[in-house]
C-alpha atoms as a PDB file:
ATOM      1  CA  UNK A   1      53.836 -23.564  27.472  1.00  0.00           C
ATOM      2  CA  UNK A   2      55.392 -20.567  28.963  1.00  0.00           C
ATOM      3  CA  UNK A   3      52.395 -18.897  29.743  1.00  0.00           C
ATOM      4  CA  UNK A   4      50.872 -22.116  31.522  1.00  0.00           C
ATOM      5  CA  UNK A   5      54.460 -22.026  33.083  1.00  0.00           C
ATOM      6  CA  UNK A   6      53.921 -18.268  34.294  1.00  0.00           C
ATOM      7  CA  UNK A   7      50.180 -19.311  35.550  1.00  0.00           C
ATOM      8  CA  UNK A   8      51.515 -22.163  37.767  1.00  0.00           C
ATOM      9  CA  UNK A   9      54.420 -19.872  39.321  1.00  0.00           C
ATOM     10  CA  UNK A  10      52.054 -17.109  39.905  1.00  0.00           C
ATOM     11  CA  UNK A  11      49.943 -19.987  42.202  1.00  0.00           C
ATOM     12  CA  UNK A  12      53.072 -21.495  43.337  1.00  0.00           C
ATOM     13  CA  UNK A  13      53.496 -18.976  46.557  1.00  0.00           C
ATOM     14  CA  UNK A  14      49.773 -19.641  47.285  1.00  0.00           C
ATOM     15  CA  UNK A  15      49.874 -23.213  48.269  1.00  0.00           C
ATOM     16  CA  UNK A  16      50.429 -22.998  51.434  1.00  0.00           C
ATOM     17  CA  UNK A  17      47.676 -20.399  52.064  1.00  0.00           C
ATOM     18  CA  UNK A  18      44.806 -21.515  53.835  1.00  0.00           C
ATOM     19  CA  UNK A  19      41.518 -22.268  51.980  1.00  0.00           C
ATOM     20  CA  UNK A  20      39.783 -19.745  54.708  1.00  0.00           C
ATOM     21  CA  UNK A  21      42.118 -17.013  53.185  1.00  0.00           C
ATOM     22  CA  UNK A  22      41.001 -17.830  49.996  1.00  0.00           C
ATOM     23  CA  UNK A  23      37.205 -17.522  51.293  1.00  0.00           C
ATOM     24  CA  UNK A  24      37.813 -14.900  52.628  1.00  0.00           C
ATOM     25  CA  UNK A  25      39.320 -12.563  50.358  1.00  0.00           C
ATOM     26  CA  UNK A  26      37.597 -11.405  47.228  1.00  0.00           C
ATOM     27  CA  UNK A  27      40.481 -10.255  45.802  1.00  0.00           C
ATOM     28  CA  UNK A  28      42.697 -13.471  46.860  1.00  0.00           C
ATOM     29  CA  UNK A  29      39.702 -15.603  44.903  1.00  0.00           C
ATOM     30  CA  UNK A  30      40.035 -13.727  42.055  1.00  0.00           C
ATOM     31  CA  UNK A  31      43.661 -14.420  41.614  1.00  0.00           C
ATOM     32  CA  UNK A  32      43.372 -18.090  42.175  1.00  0.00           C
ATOM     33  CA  UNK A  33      40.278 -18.576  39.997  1.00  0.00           C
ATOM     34  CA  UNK A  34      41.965 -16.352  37.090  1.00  0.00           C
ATOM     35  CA  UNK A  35      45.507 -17.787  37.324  1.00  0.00           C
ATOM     36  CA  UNK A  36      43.834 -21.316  37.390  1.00  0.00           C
ATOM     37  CA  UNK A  37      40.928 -20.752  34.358  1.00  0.00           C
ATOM     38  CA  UNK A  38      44.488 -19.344  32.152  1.00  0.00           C
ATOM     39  CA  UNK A  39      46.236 -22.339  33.449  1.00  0.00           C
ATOM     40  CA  UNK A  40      43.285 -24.717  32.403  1.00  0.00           C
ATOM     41  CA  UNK A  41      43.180 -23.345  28.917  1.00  0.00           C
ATOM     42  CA  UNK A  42      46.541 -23.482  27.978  1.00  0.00           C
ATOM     43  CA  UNK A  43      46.480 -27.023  28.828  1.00  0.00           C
ATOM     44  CA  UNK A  44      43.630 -27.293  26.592  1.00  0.00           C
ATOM     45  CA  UNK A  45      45.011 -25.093  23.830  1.00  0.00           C
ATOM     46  CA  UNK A  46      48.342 -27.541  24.036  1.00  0.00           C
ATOM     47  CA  UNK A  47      46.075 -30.607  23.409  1.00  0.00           C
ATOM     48  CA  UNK A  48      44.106 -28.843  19.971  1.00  0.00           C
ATOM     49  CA  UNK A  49      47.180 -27.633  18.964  1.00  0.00           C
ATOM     50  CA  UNK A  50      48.801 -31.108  19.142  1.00  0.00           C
ATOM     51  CA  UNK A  51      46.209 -32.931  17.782  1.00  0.00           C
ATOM     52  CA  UNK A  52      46.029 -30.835  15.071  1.00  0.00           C
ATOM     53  CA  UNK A  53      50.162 -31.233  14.558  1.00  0.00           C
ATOM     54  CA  UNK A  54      49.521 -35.213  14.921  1.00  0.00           C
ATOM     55  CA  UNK A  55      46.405 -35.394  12.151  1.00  0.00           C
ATOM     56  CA  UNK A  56      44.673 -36.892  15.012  1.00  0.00           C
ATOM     57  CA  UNK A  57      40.890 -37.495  14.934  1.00  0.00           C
ATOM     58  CA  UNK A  58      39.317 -34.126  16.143  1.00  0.00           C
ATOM     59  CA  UNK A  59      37.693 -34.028  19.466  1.00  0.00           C
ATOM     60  CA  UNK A  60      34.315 -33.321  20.028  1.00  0.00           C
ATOM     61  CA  UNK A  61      35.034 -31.176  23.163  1.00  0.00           C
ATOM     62  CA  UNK A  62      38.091 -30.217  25.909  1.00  0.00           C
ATOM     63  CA  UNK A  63      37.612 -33.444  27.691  1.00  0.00           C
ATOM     64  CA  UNK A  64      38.061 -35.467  24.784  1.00  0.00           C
ATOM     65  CA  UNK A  65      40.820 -33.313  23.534  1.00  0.00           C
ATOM     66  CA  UNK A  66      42.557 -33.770  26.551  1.00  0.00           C
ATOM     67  CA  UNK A  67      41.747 -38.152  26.314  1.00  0.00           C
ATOM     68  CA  UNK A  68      42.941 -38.180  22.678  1.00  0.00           C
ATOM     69  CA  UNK A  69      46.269 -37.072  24.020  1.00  0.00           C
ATOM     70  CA  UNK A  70      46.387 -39.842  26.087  1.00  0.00           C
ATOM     71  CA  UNK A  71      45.169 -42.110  23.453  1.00  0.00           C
ATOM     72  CA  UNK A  72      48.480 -40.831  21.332  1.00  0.00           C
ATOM     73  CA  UNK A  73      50.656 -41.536  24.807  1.00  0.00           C
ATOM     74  CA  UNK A  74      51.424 -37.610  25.150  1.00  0.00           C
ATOM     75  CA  UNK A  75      50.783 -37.695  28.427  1.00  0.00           C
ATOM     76  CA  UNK A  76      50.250 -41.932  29.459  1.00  0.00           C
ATOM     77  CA  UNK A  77      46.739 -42.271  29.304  1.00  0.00           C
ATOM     78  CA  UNK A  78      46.050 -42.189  32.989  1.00  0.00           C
ATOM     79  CA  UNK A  79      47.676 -39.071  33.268  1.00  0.00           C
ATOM     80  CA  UNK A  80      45.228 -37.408  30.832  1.00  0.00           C
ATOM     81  CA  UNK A  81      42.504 -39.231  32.776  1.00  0.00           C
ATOM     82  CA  UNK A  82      42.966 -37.850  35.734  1.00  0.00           C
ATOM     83  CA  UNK A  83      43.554 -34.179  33.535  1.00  0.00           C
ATOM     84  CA  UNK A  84      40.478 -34.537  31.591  1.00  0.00           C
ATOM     85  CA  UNK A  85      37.973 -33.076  34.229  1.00  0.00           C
ATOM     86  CA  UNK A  86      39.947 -29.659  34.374  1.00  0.00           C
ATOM     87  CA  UNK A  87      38.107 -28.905  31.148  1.00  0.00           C
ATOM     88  CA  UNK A  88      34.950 -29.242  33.187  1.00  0.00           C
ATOM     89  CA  UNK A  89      36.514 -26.824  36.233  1.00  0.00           C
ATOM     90  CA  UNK A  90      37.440 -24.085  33.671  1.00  0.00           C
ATOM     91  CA  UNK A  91      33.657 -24.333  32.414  1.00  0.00           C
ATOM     92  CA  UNK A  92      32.723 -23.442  35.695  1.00  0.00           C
ATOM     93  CA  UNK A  93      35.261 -21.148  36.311  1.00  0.00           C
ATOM     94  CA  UNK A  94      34.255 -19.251  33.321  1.00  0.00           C
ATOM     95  CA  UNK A  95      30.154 -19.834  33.646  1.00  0.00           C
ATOM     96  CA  UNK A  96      30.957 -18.562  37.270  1.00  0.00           C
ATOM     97  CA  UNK A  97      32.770 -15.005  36.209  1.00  0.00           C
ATOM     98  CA  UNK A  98      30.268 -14.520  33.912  1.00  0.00           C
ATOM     99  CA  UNK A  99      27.467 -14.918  35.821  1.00  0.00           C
ATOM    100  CA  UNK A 100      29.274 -12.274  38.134  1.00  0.00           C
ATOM    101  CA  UNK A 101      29.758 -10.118  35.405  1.00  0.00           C
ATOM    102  CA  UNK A 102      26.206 -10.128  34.571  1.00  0.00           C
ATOM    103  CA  UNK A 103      24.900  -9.408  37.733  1.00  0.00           C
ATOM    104  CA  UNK A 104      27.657  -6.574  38.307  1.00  0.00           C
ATOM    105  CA  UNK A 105      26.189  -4.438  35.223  1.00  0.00           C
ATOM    106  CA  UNK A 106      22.046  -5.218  35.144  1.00  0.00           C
ATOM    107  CA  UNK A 107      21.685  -7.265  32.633  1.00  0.00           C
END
């Protein structure tokens, strides 16, 4: 929890930036996509780690680990509906650095 805490303050003065500064600036990306792929994981960390705590059912993957929470009411099950698709924006946000990554050394 704190470090999705210290993720979401390190966004926090960044809100009211303009999406064209975030285009525009590599470096400005960077922090936003890293600050929000943590953010994303520790959310889904929380849910494994409660489930696991709970003796729930295991999920098959992030999105369902982030539904069984709402299925055990921690958060209301809409909430975690409306959640559940960050696991799919961290995929990307990780498939996406990679990718860079790849390209950056020659492989």
């Amino acid at each position: 929890m704190d470090e999705l805490s210290e993720r979401l303050a390190r966004l926090t003065p960044l809100r009211e930036r303009p999406r064209s500064d975030v285009d525009s600036d590599p470096y400005l990306r960077d922090i936003v996509e890293r600050n929000l792929e943590v953010a994303a994981q520790c959310c889904i960390d929380i849910c494994h780690r409660i489930i696991a705590l709970e003796g729930a059912r295991k999920p098959r993957d992030h999105h369902e680990a982030i539904m069984r929470m709402g299925e055990l009411g921690v958060p209301p099950p809409e909430f975690a509906a409306n959640l559940a698709p960050i696991a799919g924006f961290r995929n990307i946000l990780i498939h996406e650095y990679l990718l860079t990554g790849m390209r950056c050394t020659g492989i």
